[in-house]
PDB file of N, CA and C in Angstrom:
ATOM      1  N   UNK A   1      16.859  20.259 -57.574  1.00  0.00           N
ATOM      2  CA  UNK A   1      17.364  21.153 -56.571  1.00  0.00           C
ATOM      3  C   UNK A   1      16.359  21.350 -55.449  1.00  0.00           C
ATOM      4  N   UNK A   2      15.286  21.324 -56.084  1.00  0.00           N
ATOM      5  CA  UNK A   2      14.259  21.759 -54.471  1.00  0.00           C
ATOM      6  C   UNK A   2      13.776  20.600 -53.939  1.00  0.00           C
ATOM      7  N   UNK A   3      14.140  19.248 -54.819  1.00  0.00           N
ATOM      8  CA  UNK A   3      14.139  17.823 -53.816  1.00  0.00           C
ATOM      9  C   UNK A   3      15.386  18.079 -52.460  1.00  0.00           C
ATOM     10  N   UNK A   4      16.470  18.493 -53.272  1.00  0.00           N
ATOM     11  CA  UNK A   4      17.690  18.674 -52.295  1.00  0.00           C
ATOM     12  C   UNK A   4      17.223  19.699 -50.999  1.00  0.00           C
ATOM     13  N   UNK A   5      16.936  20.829 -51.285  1.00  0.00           N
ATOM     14  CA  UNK A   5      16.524  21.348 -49.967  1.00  0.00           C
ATOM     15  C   UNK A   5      15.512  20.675 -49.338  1.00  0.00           C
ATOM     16  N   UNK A   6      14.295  20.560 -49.649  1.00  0.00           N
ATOM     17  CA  UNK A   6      12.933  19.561 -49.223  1.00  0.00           C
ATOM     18  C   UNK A   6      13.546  18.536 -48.154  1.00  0.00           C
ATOM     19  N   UNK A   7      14.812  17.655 -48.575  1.00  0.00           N
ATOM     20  CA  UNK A   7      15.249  16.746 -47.997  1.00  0.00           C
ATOM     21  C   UNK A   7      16.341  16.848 -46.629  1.00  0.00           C
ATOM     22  N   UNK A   8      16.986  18.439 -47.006  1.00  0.00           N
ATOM     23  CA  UNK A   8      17.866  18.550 -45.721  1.00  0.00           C
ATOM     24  C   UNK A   8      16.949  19.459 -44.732  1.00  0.00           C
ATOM     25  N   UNK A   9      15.971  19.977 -45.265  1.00  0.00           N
ATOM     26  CA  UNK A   9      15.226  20.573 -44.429  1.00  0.00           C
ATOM     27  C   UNK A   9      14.229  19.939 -43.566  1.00  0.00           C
ATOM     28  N   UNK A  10      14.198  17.976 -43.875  1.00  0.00           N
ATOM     29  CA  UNK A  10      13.640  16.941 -43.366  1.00  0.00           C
ATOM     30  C   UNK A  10      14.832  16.498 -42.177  1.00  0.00           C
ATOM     31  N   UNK A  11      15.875  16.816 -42.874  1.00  0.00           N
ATOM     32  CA  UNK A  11      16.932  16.253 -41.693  1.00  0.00           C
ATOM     33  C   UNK A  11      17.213  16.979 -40.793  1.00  0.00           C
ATOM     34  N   UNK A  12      16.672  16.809 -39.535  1.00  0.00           N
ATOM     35  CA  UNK A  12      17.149  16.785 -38.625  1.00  0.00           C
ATOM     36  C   UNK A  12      18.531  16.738 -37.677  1.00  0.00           C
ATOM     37  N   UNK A  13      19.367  17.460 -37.404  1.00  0.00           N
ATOM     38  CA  UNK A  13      20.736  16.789 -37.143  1.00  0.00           C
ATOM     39  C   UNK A  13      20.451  16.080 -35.603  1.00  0.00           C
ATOM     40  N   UNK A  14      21.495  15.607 -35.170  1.00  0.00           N
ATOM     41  CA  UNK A  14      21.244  14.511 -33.937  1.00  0.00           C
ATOM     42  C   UNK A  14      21.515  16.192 -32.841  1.00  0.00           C
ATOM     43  N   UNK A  15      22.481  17.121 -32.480  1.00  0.00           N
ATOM     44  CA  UNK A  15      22.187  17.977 -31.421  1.00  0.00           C
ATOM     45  C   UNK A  15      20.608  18.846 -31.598  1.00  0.00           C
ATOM     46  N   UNK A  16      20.534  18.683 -32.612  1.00  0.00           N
ATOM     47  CA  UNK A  16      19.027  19.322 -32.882  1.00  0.00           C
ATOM     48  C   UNK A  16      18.282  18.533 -31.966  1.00  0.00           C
ATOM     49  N   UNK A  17      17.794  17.447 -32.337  1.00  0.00           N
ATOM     50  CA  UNK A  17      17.123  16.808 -31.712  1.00  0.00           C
ATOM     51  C   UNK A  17      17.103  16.491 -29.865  1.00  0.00           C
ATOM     52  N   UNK A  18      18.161  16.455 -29.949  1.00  0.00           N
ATOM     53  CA  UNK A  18      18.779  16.627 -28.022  1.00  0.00           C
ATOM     54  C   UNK A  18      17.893  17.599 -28.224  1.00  0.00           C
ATOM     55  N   UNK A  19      18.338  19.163 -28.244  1.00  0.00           N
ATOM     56  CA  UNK A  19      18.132  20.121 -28.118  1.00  0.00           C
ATOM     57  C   UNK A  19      16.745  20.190 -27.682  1.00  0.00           C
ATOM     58  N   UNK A  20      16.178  19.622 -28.793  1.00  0.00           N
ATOM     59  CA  UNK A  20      14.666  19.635 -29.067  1.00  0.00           C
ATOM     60  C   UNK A  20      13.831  18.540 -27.510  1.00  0.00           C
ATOM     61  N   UNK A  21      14.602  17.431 -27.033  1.00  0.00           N
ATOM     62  CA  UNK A  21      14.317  16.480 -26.576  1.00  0.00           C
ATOM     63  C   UNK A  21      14.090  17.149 -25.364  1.00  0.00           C
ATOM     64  N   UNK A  22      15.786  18.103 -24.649  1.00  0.00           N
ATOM     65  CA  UNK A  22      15.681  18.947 -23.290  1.00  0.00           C
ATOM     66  C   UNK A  22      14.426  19.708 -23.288  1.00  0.00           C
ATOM     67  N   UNK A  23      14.542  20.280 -24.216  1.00  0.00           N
ATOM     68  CA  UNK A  23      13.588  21.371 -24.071  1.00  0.00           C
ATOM     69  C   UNK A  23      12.127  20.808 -23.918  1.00  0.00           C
ATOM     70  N   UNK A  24      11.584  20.021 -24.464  1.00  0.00           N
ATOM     71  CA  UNK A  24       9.852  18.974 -24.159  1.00  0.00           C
ATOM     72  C   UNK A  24      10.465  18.719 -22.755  1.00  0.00           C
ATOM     73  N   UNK A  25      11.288  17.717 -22.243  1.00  0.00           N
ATOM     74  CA  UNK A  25      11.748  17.609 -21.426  1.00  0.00           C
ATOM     75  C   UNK A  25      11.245  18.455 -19.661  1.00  0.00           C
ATOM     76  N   UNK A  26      11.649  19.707 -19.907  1.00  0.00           N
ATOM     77  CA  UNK A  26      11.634  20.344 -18.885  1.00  0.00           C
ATOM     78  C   UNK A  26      10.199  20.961 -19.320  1.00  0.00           C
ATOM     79  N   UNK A  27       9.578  20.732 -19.815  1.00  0.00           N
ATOM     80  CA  UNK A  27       8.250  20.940 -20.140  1.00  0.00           C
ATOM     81  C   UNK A  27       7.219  20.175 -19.488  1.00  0.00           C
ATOM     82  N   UNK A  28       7.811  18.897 -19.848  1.00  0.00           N
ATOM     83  CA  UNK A  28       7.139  17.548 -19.396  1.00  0.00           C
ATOM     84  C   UNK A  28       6.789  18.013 -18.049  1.00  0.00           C
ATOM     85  N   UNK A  29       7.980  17.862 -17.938  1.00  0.00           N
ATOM     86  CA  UNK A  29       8.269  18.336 -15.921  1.00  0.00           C
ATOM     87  C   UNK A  29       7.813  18.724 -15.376  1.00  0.00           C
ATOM     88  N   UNK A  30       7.866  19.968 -15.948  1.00  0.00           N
ATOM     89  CA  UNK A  30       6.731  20.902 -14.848  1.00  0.00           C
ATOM     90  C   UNK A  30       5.059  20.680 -15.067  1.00  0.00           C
ATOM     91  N   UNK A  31       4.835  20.956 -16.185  1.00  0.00           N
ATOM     92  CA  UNK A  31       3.628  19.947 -16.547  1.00  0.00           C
ATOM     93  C   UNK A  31       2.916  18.666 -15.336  1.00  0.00           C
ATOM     94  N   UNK A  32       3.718  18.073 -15.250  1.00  0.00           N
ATOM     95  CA  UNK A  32       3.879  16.765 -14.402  1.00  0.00           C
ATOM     96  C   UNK A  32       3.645  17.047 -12.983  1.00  0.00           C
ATOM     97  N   UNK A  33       4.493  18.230 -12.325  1.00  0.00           N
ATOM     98  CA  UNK A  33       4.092  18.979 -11.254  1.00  0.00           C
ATOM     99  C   UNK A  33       2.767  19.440 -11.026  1.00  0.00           C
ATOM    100  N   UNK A  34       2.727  20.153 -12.095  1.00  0.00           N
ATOM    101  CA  UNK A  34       1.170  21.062 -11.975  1.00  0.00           C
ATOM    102  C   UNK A  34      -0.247  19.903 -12.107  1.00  0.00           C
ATOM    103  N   UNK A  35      -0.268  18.744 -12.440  1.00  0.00           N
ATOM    104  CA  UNK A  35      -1.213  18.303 -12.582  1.00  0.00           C
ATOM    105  C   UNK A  35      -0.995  17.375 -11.552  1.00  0.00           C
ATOM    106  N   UNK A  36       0.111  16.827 -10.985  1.00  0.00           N
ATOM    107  CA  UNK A  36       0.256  16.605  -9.174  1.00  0.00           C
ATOM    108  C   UNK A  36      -0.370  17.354  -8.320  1.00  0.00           C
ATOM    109  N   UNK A  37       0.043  18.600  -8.619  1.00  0.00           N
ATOM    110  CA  UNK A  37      -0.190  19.753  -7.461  1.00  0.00           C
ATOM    111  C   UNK A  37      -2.221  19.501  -7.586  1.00  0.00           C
ATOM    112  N   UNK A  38      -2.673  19.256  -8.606  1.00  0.00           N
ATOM    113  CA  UNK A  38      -4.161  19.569  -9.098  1.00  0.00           C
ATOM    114  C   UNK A  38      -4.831  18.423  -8.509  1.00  0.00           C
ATOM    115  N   UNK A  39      -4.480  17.380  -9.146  1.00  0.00           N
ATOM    116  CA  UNK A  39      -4.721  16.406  -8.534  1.00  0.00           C
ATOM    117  C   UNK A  39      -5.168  16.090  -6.820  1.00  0.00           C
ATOM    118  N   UNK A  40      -3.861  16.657  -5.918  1.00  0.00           N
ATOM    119  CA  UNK A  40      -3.479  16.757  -4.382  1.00  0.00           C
ATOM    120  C   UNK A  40      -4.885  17.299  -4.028  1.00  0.00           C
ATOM    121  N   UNK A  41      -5.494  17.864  -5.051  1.00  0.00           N
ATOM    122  CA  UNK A  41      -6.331  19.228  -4.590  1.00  0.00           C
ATOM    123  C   UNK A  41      -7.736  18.268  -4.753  1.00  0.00           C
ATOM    124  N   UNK A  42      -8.132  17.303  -5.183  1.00  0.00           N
ATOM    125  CA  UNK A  42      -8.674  16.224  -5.131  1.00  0.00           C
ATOM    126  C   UNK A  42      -9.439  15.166  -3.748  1.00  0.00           C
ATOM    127  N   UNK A  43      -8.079  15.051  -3.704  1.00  0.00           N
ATOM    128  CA  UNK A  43      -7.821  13.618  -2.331  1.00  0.00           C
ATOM    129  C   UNK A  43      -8.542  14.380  -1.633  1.00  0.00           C
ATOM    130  N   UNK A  44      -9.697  13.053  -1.222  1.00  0.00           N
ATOM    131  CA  UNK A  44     -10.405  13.381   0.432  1.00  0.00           C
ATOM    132  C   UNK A  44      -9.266  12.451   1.355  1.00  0.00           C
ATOM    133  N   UNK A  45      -8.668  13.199   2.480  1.00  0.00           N
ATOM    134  CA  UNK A  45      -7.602  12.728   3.052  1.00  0.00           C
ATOM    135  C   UNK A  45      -8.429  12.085   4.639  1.00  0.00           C
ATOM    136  N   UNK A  46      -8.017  11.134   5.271  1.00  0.00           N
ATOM    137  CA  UNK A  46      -8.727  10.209   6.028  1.00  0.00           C
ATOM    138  C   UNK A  46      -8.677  11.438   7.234  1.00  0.00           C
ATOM    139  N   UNK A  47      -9.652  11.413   8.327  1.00  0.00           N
ATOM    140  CA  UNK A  47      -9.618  11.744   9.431  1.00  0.00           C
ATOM    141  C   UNK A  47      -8.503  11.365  10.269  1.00  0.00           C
ATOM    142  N   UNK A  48      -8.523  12.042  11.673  1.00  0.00           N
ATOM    143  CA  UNK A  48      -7.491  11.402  12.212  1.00  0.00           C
ATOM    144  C   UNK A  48      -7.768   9.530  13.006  1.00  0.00           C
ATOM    145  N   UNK A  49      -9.472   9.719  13.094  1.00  0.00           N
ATOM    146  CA  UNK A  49      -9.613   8.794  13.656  1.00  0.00           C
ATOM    147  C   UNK A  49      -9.643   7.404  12.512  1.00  0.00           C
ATOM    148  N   UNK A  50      -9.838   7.676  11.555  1.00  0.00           N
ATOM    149  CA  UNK A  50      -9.762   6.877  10.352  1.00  0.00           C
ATOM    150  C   UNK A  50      -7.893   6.355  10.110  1.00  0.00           C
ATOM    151  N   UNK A  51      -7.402   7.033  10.039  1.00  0.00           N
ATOM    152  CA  UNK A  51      -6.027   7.331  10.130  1.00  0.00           C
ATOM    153  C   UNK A  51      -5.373   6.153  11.363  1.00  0.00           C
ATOM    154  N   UNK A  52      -5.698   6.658  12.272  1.00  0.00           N
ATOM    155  CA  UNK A  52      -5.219   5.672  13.338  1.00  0.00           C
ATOM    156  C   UNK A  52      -6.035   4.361  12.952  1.00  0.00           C
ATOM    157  N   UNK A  53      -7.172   3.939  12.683  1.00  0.00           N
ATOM    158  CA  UNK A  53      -8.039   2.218  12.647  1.00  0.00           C
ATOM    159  C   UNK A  53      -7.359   2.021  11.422  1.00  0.00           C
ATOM    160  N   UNK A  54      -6.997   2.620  10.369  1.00  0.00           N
ATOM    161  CA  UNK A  54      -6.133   2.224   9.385  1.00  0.00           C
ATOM    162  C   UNK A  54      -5.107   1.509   9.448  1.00  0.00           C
ATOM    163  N   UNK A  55      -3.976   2.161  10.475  1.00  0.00           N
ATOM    164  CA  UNK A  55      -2.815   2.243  10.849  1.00  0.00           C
ATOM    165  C   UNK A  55      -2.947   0.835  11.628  1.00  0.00           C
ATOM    166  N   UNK A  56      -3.574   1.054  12.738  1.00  0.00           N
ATOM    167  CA  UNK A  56      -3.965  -0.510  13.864  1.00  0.00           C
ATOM    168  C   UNK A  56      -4.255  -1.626  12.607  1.00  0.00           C
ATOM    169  N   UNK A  57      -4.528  -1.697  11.888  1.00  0.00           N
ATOM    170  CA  UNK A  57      -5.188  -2.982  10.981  1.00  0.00           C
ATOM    171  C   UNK A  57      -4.416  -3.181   9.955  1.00  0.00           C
ATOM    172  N   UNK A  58      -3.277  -2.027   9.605  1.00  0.00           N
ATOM    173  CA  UNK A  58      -2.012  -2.810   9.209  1.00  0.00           C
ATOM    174  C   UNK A  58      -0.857  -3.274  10.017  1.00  0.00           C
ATOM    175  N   UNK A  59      -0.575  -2.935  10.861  1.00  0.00           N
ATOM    176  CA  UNK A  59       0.439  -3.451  12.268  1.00  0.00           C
ATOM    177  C   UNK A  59      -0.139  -4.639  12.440  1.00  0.00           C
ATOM    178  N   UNK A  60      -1.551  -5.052  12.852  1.00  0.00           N
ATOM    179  CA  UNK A  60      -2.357  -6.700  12.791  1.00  0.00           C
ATOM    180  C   UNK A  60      -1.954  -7.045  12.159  1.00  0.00           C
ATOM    181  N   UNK A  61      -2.129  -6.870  10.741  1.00  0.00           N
ATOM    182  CA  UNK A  61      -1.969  -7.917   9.496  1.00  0.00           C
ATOM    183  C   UNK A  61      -0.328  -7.940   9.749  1.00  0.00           C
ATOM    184  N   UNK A  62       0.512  -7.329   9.510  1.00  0.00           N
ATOM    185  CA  UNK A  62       1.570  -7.825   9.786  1.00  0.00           C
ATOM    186  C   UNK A  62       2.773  -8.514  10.667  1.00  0.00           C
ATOM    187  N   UNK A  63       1.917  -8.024  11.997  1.00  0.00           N
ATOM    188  CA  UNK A  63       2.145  -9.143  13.049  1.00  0.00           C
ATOM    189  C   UNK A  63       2.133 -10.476  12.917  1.00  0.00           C
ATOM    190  N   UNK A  64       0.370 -10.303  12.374  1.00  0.00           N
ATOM    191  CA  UNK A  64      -0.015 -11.549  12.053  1.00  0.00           C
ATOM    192  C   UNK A  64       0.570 -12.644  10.954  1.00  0.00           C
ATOM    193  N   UNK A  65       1.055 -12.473  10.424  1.00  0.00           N
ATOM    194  CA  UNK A  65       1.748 -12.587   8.932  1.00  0.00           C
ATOM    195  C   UNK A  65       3.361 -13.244   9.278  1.00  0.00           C
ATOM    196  N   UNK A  66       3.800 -12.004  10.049  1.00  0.00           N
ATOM    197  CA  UNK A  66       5.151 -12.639  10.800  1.00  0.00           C
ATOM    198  C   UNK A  66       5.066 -13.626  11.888  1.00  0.00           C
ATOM    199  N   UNK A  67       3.740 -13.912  12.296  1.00  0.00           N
ATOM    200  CA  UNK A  67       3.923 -15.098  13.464  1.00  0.00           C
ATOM    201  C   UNK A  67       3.639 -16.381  11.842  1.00  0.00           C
ATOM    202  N   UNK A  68       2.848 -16.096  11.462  1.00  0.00           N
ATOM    203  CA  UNK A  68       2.645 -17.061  10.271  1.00  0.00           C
ATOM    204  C   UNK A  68       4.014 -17.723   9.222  1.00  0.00           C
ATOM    205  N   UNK A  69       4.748 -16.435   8.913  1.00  0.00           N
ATOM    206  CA  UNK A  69       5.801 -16.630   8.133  1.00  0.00           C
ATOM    207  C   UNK A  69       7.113 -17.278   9.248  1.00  0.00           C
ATOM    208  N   UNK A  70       7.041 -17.058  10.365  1.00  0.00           N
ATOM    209  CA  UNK A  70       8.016 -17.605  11.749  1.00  0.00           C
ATOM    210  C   UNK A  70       7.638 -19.075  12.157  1.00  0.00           C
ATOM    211  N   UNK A  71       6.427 -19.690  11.623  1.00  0.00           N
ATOM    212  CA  UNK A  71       5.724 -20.487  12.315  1.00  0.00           C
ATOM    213  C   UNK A  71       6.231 -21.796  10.919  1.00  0.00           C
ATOM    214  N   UNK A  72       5.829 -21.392  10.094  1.00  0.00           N
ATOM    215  CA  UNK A  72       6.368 -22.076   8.460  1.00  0.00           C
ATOM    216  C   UNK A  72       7.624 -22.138   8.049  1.00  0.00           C
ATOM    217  N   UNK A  73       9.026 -21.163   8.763  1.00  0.00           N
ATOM    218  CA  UNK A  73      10.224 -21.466   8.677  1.00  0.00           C
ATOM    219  C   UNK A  73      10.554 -21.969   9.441  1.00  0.00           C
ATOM    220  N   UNK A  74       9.937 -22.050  10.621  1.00  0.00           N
ATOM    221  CA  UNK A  74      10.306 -22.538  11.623  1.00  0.00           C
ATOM    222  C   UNK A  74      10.587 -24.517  11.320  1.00  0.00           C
ATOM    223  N   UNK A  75       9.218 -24.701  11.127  1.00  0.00           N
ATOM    224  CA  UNK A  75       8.748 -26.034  10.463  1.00  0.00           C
ATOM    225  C   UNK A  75       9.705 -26.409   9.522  1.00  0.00           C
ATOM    226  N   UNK A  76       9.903 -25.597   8.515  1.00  0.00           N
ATOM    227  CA  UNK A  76      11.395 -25.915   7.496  1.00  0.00           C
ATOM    228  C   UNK A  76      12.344 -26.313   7.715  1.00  0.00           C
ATOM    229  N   UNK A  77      12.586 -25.501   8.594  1.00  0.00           N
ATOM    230  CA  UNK A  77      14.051 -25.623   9.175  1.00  0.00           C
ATOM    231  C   UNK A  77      13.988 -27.019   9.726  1.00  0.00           C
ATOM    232  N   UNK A  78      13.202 -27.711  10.586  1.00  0.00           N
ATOM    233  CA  UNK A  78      12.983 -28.585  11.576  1.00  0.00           C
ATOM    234  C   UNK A  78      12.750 -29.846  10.780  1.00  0.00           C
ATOM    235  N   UNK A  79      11.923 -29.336   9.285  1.00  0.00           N
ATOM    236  CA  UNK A  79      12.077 -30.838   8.517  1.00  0.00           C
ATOM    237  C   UNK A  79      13.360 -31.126   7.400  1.00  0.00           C
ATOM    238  N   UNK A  80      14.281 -30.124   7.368  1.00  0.00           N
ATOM    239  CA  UNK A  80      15.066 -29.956   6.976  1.00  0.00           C
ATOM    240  C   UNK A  80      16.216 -30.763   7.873  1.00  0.00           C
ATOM    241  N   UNK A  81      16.067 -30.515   8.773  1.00  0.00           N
ATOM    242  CA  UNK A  81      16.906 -31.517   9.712  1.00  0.00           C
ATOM    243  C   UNK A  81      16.564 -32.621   9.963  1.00  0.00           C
ATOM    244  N   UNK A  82      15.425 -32.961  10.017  1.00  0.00           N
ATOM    245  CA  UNK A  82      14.718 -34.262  10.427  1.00  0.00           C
ATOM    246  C   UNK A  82      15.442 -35.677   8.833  1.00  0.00           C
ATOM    247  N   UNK A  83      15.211 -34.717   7.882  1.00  0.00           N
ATOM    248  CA  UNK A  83      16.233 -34.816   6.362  1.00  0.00           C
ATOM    249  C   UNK A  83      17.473 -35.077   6.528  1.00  0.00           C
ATOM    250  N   UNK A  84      18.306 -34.377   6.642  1.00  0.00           N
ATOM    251  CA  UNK A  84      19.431 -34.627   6.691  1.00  0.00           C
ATOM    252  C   UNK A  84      19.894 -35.339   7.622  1.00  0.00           C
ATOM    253  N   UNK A  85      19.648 -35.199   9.247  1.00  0.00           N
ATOM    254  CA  UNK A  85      19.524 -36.455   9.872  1.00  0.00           C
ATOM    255  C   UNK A  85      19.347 -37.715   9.913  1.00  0.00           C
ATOM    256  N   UNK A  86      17.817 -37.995   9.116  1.00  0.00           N
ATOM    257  CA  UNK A  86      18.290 -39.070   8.645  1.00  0.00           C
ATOM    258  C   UNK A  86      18.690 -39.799   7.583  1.00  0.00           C
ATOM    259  N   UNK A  87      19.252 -38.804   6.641  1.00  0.00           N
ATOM    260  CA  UNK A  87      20.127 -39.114   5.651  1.00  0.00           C
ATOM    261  C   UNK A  87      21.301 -40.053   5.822  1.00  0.00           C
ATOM    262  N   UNK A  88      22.058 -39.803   7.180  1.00  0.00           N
ATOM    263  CA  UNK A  88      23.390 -40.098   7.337  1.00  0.00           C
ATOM    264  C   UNK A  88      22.916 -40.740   8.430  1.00  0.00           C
TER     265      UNK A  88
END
């Protein structure tokens, strides 16, 4: 008999467990917030002048990148035809 209780008192039912899951859940959560919020409190955040030479030197690179990636499809395209052209 006290195996029998021992054992349903191991079981768990499945809304229990939801139950149990929401509730860590919204725990997690806020949790998760507060050590965001702590964190934020951390960051050395760039100047403004840092901010802008940042900003300029990714607009470069990606300029640069798109004349590169325009320059290599371009070529594709062109031997792609040069291909099929003289295929037929």
């Amino acid at each position: 008999m006290a195996k029998d209780n021992e054992a349903a008192q191991e079981k768990v039912g499945f809304f229990k467990k939801i139950g149990l899951f929401f509730k860590n859940l919204s725990k997690r959560v806020v949790d998760s917030f507060k050590n965001m919020a702590f964190e934020l409190k951390k960051v050395t955040w760039p100047t403004r002048a840092e901010l802008i030479n940042y900003s300029l030197v990714v607009l470069a690179f990606m300029i640069t990148m798109a004349i590169i990636i325009g320059v290599i499809d371009s070529g594709a395209a062109k031997f792609a035809q040069w291909i099929i052209g003289s295929a037929t």
